[in-house]
N, C-alpha and C. Protein backbone atom coordinates (compact mmCIF):
# COMPACT_ATOMS: atom_id res chain seq x y z
N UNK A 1 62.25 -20.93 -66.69
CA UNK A 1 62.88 -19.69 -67.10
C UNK A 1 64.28 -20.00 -67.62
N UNK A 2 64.44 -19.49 -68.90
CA UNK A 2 65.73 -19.78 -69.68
C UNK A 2 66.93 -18.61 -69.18
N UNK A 3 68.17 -19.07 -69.04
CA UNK A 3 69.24 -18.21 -68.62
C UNK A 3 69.94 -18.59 -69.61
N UNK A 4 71.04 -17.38 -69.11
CA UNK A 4 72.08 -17.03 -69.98
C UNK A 4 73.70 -16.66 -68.81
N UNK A 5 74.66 -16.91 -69.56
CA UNK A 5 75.96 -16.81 -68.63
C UNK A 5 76.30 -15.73 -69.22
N UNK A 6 76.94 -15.36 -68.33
CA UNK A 6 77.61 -13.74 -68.80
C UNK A 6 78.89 -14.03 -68.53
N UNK A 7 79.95 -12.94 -69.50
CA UNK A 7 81.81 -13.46 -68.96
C UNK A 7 82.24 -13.15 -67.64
N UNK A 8 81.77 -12.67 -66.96
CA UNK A 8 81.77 -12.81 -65.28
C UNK A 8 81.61 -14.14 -64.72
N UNK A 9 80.83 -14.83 -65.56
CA UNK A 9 80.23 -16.14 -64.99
C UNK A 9 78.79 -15.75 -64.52
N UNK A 10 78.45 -15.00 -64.06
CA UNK A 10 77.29 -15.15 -63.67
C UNK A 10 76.25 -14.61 -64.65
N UNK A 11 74.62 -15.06 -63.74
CA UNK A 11 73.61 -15.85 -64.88
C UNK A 11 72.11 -14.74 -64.43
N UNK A 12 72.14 -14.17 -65.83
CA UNK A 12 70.55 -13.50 -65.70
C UNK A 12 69.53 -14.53 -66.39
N UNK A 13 68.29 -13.97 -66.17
CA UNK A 13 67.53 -14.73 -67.44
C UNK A 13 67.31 -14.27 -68.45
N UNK A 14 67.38 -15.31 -69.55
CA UNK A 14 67.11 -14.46 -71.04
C UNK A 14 66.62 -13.20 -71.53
N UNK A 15 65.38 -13.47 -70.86
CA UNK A 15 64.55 -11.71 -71.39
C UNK A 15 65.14 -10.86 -70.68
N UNK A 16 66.04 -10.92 -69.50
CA UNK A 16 66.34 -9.71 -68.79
C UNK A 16 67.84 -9.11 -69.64
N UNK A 17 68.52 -10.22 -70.34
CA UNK A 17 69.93 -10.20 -71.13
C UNK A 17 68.90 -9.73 -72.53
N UNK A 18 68.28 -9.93 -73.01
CA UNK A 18 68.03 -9.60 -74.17
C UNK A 18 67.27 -8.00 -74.25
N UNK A 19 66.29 -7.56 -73.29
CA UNK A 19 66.19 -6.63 -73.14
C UNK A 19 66.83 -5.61 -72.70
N UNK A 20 68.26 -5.75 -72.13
CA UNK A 20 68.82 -5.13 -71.68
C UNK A 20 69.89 -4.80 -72.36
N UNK A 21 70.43 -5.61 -73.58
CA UNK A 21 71.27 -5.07 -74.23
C UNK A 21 70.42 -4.29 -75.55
N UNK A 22 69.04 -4.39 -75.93
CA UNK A 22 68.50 -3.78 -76.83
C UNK A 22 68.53 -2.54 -76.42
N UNK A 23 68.06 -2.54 -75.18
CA UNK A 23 68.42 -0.80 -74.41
C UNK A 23 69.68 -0.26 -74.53
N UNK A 24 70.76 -0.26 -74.06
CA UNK A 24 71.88 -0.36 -74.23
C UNK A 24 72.30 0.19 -75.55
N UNK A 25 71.74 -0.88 -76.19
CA UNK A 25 72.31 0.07 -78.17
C UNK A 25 71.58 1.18 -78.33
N UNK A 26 70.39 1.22 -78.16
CA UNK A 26 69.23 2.54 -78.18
C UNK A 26 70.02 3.50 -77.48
N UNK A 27 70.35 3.47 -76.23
CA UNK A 27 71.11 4.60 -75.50
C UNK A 27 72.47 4.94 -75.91
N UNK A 28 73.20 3.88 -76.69
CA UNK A 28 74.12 4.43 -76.95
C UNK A 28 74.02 5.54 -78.29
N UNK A 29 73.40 5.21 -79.00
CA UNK A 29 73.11 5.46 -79.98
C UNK A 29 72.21 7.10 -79.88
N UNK A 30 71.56 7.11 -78.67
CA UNK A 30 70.65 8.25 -78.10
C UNK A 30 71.70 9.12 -77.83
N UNK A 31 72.52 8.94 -76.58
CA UNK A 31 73.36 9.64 -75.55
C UNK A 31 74.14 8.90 -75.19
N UNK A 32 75.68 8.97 -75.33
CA UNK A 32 77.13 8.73 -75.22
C UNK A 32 77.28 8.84 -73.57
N UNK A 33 77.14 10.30 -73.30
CA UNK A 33 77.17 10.63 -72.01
C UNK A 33 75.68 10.22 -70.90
N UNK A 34 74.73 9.52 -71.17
CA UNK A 34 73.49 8.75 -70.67
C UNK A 34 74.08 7.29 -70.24
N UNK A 35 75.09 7.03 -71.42
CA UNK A 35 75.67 5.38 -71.45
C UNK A 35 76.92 6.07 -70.25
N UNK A 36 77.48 6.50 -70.42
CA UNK A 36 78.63 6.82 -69.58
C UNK A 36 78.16 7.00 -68.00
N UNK A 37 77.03 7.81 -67.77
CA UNK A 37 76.22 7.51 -66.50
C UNK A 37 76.03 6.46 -66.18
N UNK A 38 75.47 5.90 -66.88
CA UNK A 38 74.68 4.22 -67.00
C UNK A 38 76.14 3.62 -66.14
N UNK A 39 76.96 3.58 -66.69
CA UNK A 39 78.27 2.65 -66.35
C UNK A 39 78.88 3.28 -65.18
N UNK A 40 78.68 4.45 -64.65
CA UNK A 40 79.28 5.33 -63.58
C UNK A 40 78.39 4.50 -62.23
N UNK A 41 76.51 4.66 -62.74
CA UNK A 41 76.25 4.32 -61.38
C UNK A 41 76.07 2.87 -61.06
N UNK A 42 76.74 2.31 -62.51
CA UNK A 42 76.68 0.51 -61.97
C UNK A 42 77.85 0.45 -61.43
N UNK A 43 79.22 1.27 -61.12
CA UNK A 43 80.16 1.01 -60.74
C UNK A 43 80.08 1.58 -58.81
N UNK A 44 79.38 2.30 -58.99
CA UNK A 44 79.25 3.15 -58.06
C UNK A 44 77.65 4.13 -57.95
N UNK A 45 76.78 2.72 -56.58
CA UNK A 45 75.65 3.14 -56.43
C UNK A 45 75.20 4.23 -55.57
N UNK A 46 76.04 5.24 -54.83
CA UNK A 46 76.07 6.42 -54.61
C UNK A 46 76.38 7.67 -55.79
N UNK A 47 76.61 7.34 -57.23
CA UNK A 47 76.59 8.46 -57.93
C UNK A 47 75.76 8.81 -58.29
N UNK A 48 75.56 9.78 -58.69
CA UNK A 48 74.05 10.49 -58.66
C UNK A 48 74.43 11.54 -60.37
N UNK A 49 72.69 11.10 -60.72
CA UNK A 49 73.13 11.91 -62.07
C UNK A 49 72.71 13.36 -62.15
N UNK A 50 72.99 14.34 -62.87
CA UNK A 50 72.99 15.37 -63.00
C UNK A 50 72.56 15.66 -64.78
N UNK A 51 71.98 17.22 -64.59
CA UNK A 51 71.40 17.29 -66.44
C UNK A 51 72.86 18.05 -66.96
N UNK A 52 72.72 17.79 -67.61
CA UNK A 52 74.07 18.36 -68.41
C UNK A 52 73.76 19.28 -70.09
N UNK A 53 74.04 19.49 -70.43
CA UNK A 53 73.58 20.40 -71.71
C UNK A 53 73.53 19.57 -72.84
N UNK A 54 73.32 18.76 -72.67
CA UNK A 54 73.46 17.40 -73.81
C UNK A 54 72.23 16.64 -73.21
N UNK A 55 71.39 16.50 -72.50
CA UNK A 55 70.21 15.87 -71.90
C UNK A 55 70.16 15.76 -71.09
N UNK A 56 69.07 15.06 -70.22
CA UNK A 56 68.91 14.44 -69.28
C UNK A 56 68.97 13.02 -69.20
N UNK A 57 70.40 12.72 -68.57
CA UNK A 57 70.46 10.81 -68.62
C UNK A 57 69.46 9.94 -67.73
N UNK A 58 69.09 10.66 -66.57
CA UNK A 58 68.04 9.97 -65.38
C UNK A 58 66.65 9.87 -66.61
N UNK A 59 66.46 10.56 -67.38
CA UNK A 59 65.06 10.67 -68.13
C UNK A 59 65.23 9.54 -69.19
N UNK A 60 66.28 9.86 -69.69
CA UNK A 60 66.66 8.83 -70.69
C UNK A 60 67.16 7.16 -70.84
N UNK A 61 67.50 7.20 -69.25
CA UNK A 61 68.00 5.76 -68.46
C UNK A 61 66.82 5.39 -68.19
N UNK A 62 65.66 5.99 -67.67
CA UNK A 62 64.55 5.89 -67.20
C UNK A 62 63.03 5.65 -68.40
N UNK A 63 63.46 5.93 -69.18
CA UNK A 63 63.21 5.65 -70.42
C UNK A 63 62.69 4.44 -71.03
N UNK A 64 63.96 3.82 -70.77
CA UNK A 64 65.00 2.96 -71.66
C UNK A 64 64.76 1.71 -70.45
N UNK A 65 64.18 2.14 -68.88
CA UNK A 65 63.70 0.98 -68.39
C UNK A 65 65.00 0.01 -68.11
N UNK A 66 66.42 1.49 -68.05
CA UNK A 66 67.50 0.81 -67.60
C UNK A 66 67.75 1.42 -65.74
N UNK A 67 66.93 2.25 -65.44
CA UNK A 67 66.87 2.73 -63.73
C UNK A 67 65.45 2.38 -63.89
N UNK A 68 65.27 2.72 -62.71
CA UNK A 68 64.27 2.97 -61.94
C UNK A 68 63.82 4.28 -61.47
N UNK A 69 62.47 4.56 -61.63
CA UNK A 69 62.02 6.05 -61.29
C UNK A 69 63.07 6.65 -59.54
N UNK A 70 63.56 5.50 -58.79
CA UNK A 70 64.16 6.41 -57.74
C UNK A 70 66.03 5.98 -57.99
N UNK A 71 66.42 5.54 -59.19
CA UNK A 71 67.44 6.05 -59.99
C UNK A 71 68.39 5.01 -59.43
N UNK A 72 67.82 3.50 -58.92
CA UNK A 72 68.58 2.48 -59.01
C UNK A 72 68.75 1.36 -60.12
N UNK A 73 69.68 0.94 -60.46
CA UNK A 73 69.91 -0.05 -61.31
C UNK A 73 69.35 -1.39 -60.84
N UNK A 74 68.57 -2.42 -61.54
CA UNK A 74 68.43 -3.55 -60.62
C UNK A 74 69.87 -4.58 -60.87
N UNK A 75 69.68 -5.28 -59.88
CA UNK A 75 70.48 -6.15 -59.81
C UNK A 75 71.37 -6.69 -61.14
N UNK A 76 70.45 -7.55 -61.94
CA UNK A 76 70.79 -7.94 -63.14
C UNK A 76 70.96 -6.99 -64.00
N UNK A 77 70.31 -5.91 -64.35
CA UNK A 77 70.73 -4.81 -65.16
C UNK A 77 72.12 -4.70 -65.04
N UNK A 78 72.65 -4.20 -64.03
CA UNK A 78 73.84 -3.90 -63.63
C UNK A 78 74.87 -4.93 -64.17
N UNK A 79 74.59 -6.43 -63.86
CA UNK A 79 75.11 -7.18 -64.40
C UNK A 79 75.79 -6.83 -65.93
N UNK A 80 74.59 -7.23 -66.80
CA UNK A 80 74.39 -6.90 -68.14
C UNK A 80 75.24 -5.95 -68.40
N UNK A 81 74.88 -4.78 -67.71
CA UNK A 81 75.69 -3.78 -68.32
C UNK A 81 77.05 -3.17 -68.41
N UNK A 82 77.76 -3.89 -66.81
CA UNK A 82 79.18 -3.98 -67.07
C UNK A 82 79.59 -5.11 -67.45
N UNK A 83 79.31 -6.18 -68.22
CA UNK A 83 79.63 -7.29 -69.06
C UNK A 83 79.75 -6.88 -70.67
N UNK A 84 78.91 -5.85 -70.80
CA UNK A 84 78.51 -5.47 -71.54
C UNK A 84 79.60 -3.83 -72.31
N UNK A 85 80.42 -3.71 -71.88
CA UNK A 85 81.34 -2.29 -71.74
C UNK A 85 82.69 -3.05 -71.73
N UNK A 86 83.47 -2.06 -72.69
CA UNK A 86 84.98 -1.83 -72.90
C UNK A 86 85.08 -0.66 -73.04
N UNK A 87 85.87 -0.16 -72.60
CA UNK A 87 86.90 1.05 -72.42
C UNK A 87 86.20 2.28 -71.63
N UNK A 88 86.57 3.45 -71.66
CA UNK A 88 86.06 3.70 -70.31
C UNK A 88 85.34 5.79 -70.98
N UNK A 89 84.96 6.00 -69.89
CA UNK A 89 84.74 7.68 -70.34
C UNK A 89 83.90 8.02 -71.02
N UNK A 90 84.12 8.57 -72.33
CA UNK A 90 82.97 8.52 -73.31
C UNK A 90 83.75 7.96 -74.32
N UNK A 91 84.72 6.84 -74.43
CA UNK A 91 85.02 6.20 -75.45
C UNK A 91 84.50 4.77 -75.04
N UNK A 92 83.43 4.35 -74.56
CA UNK A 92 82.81 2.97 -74.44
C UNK A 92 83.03 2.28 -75.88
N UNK A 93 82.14 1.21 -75.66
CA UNK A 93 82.45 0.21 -76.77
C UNK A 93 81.55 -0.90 -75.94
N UNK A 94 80.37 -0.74 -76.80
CA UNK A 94 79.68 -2.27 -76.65
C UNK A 94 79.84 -3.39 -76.90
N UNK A 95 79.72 -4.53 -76.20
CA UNK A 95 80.29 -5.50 -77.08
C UNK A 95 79.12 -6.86 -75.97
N UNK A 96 79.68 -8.01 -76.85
CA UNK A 96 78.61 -9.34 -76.11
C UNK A 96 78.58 -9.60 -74.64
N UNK A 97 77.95 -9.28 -74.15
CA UNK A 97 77.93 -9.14 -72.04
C UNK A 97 78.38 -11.16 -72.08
N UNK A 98 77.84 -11.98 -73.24
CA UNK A 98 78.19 -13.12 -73.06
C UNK A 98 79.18 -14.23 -73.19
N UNK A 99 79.26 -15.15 -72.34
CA UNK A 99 80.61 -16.13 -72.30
C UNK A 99 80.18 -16.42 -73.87
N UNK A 100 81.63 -16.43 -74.03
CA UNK A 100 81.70 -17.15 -75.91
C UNK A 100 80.72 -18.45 -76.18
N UNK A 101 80.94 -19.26 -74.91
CA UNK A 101 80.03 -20.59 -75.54
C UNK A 101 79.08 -20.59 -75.40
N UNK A 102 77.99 -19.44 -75.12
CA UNK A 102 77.08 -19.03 -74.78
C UNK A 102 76.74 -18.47 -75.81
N UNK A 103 77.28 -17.25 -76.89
CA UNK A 103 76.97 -16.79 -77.39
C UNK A 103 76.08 -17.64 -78.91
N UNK A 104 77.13 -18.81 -79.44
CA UNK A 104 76.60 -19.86 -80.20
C UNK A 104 75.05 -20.57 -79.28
N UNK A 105 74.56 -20.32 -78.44
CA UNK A 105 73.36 -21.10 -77.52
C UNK A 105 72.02 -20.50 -78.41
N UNK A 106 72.71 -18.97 -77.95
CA UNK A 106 71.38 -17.75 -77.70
C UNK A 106 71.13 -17.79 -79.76
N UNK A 107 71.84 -17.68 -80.63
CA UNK A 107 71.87 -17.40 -81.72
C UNK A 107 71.16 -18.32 -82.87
């Protein structure tokens, strides 16, 4: 199984980094405020999502095969996805979850 380093240092495996940032652009691109959940309950696994008049993010996280039907992040997801985030609220900003010398590996 092939891995990958993330700028944390720490190491998912490929398909779990590659599928997980394809999700990631899809959702951002879906729901602003779905991605903003997304990053709320990787920071904090007691937050709990709510529907809001703009969608449902649990449906759409769930979707996207970034939760789980009982609305946990796995391990590595979580990873990915705050490696994966700059700035905060609903002004995110995606960017490479990977260490620079990493990024020339995967490409």
């Amino acid at each position: 199984m092939s891995t990958v380093t993330l700028k944390d240092g720490s190491q998912v495996a490929e398909a779990v980094y590659a599928s997980t940032t394809m999700n990631l652009r899809d959702v951002a691109e879906e729901s602003s405020i779905a991605l903003n959940d997304l990053v709320k309950k990787c920071k904090d696994a007691n937050y709990k999502f709510t529907k809001n008049p703009f969608g449902d993010s649990k449906a759409i996280l769930t979707g996207h095969a970034l939760i789980g039907e009982d609305q946990e992040v796995h391990a590595d997801v979580r990873k990915v996805v705050l490696n994966s985030i700059e700035g905060s609220g609903l002004n995110l900003k995606l960017v490479s979850p990977l260490k620079p010398e990493q990024v020339q590996k995967i490409q």
